[in-house]
N, C-alpha and C. Protein backbone atom coordinates (compact mmCIF):
# COMPACT_ATOMS: atom_id res chain seq x y z
N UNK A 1 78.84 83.20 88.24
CA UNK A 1 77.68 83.58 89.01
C UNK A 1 76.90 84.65 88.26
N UNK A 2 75.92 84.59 88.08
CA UNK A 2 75.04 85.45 87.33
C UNK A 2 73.83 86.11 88.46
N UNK A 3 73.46 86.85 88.48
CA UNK A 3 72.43 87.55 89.49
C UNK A 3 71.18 86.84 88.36
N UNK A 4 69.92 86.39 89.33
CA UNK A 4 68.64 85.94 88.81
C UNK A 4 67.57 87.25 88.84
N UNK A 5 67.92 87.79 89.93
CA UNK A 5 67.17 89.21 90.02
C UNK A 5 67.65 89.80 91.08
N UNK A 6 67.35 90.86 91.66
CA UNK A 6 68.05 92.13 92.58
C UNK A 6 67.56 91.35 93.64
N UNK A 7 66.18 90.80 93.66
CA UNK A 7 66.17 90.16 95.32
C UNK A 7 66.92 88.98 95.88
N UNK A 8 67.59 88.29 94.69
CA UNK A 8 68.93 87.53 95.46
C UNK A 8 70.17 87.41 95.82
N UNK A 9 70.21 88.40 96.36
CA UNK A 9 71.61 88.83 96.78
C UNK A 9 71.65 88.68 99.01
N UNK A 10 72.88 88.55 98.92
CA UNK A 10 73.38 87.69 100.65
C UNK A 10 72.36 88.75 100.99
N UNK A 11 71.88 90.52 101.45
CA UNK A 11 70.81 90.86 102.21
C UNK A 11 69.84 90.13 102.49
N UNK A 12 69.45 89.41 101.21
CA UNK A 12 67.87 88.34 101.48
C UNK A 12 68.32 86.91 101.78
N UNK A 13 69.15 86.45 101.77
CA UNK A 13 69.36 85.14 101.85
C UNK A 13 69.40 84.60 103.62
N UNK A 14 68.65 83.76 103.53
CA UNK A 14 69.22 82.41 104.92
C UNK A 14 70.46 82.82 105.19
N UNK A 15 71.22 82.52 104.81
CA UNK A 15 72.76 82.11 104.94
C UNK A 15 73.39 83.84 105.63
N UNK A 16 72.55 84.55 105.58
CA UNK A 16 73.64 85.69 105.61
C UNK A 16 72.83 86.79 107.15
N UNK A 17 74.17 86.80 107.80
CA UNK A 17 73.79 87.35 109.74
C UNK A 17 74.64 88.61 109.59
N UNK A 18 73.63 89.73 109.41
CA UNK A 18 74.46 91.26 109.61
C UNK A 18 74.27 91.81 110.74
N UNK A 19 73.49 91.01 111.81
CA UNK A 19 73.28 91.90 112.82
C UNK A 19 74.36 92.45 114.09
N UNK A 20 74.71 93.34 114.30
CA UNK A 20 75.77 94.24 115.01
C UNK A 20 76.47 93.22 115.92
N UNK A 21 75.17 92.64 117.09
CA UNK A 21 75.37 91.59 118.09
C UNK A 21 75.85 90.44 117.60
N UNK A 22 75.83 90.14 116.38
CA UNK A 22 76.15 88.83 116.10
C UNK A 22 77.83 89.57 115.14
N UNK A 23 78.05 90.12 114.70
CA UNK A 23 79.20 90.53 114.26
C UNK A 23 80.19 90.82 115.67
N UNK A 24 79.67 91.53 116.49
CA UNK A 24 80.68 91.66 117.39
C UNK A 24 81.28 90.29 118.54
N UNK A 25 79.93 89.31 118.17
CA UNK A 25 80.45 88.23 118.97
C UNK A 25 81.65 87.09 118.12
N UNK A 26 81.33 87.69 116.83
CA UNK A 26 82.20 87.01 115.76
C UNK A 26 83.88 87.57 115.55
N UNK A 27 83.66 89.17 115.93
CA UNK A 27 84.71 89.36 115.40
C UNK A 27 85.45 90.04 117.17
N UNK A 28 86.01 88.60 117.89
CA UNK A 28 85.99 89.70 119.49
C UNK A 28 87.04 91.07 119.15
N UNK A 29 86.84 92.03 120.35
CA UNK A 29 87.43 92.88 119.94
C UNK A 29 87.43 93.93 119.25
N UNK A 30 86.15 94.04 118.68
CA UNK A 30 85.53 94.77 117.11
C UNK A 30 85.33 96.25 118.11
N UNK A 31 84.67 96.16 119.36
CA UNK A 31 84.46 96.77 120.03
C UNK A 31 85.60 98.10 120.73
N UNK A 32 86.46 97.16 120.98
CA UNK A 32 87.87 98.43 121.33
C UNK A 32 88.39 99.06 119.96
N UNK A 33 88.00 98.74 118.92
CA UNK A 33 88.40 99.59 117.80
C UNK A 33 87.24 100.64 116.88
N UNK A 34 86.00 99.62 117.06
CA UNK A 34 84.69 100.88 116.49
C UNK A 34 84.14 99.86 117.43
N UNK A 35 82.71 99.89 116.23
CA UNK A 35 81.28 98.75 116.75
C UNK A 35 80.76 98.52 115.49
N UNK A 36 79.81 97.20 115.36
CA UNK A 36 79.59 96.93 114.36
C UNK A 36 77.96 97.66 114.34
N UNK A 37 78.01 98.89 114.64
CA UNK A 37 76.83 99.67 114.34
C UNK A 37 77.51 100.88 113.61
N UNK A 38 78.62 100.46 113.12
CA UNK A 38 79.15 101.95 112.76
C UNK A 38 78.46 101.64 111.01
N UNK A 39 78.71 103.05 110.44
CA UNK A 39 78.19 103.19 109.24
C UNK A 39 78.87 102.80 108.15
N UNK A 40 80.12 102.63 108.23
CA UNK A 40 80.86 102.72 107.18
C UNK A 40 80.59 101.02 107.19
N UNK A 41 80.72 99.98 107.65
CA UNK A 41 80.01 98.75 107.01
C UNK A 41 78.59 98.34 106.75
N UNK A 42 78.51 99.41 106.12
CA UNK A 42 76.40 99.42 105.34
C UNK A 42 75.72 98.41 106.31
N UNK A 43 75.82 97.67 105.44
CA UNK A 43 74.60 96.39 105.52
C UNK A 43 75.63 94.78 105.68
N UNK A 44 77.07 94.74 105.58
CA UNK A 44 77.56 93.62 105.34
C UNK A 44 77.55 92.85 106.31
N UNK A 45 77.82 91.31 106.43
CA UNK A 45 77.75 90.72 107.55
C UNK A 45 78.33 89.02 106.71
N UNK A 46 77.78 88.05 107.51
CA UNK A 46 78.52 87.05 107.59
C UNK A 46 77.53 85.95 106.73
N UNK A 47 78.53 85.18 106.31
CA UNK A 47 77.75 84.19 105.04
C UNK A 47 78.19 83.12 106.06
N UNK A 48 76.98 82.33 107.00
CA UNK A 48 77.18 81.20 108.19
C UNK A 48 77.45 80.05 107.17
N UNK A 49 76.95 79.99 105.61
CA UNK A 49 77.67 78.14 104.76
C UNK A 49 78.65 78.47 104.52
N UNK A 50 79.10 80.14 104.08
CA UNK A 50 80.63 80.05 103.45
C UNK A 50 81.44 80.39 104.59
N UNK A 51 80.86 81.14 105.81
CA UNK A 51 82.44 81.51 106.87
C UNK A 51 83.10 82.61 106.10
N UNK A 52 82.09 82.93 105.47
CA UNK A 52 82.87 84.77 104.83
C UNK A 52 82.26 85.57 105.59
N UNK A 53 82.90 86.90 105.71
CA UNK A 53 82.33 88.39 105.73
C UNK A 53 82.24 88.80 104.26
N UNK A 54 80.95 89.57 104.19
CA UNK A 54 80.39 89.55 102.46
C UNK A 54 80.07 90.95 102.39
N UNK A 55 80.15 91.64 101.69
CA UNK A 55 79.24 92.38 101.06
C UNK A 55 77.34 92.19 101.46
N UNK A 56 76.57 93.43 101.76
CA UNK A 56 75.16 92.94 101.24
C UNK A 56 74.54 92.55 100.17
N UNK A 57 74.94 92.98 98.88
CA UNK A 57 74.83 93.36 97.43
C UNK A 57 75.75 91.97 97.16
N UNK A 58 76.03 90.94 97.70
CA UNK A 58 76.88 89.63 97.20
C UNK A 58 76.09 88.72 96.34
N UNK A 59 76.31 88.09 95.85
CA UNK A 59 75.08 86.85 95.12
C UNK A 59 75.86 85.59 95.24
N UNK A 60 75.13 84.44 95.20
CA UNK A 60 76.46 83.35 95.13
C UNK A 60 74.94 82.37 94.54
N UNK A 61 74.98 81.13 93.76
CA UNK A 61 74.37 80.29 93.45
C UNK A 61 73.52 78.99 94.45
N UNK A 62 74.17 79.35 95.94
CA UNK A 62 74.00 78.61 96.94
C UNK A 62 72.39 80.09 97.70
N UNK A 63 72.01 80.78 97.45
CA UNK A 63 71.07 81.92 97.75
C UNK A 63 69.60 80.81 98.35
N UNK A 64 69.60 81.15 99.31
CA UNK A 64 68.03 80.54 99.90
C UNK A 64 67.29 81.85 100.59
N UNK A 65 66.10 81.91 100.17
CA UNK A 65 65.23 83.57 100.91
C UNK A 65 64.89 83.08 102.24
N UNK A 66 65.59 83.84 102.92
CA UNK A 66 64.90 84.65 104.35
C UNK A 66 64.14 84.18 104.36
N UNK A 67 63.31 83.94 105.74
CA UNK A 67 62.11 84.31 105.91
C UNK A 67 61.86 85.70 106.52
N UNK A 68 61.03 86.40 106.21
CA UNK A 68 60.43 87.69 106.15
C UNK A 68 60.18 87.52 107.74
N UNK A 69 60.39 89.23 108.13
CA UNK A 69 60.56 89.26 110.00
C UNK A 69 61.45 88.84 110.38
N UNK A 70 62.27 87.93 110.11
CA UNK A 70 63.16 86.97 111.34
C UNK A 70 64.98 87.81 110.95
N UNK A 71 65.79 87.09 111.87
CA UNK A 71 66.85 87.97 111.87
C UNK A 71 67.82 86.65 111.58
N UNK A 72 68.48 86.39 110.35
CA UNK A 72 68.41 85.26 110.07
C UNK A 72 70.34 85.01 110.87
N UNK A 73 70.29 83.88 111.26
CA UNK A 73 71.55 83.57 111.64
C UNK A 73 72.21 82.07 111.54
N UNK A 74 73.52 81.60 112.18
CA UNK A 74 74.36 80.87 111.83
C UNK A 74 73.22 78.98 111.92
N UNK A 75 72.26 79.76 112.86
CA UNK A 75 70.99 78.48 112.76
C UNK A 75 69.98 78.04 111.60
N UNK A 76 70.50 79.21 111.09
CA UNK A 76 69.10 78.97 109.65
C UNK A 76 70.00 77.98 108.53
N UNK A 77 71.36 78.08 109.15
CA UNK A 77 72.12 76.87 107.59
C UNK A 77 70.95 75.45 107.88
């Protein structure tokens, strides 16, 4: 895997759902131990083609851009 440039990495991609609400419905339970608004997991969240938890800063060769505004999730595969 080679990075093409800094803007393709899982933050910008389709494929990738960091949002708190969608992590906590993923991971039940997340809640009686922190929340997925806590700080210490930056920006990471879920890769909906691979079924990983990723890094933001991830790259993979499968990378499709966002669309700009939207909050991209397990619907945008």
């Amino acid at each position: 895997m080679s990075r093409k440039s800094n803007e393709e990495c899982c933050l910008r991609c389709a494929h990738f759902n960091n949002s708190p609400e969608y992590l906590e419905s993923v991971f039940k339970g997340l809640t009686t131990l922190s929340s997925a608004y806590s700080s210490v997991r930056k920006q990471d969240g879920i890769c909906s083609l691979r079924d990983l938890y990723l890094s933001a800063g991830g790259l993979c060769e499968d990378f499709k851009p966002a669309v700009t505004g939207s909050t991209p999730g397990p619907e945008a595969v």
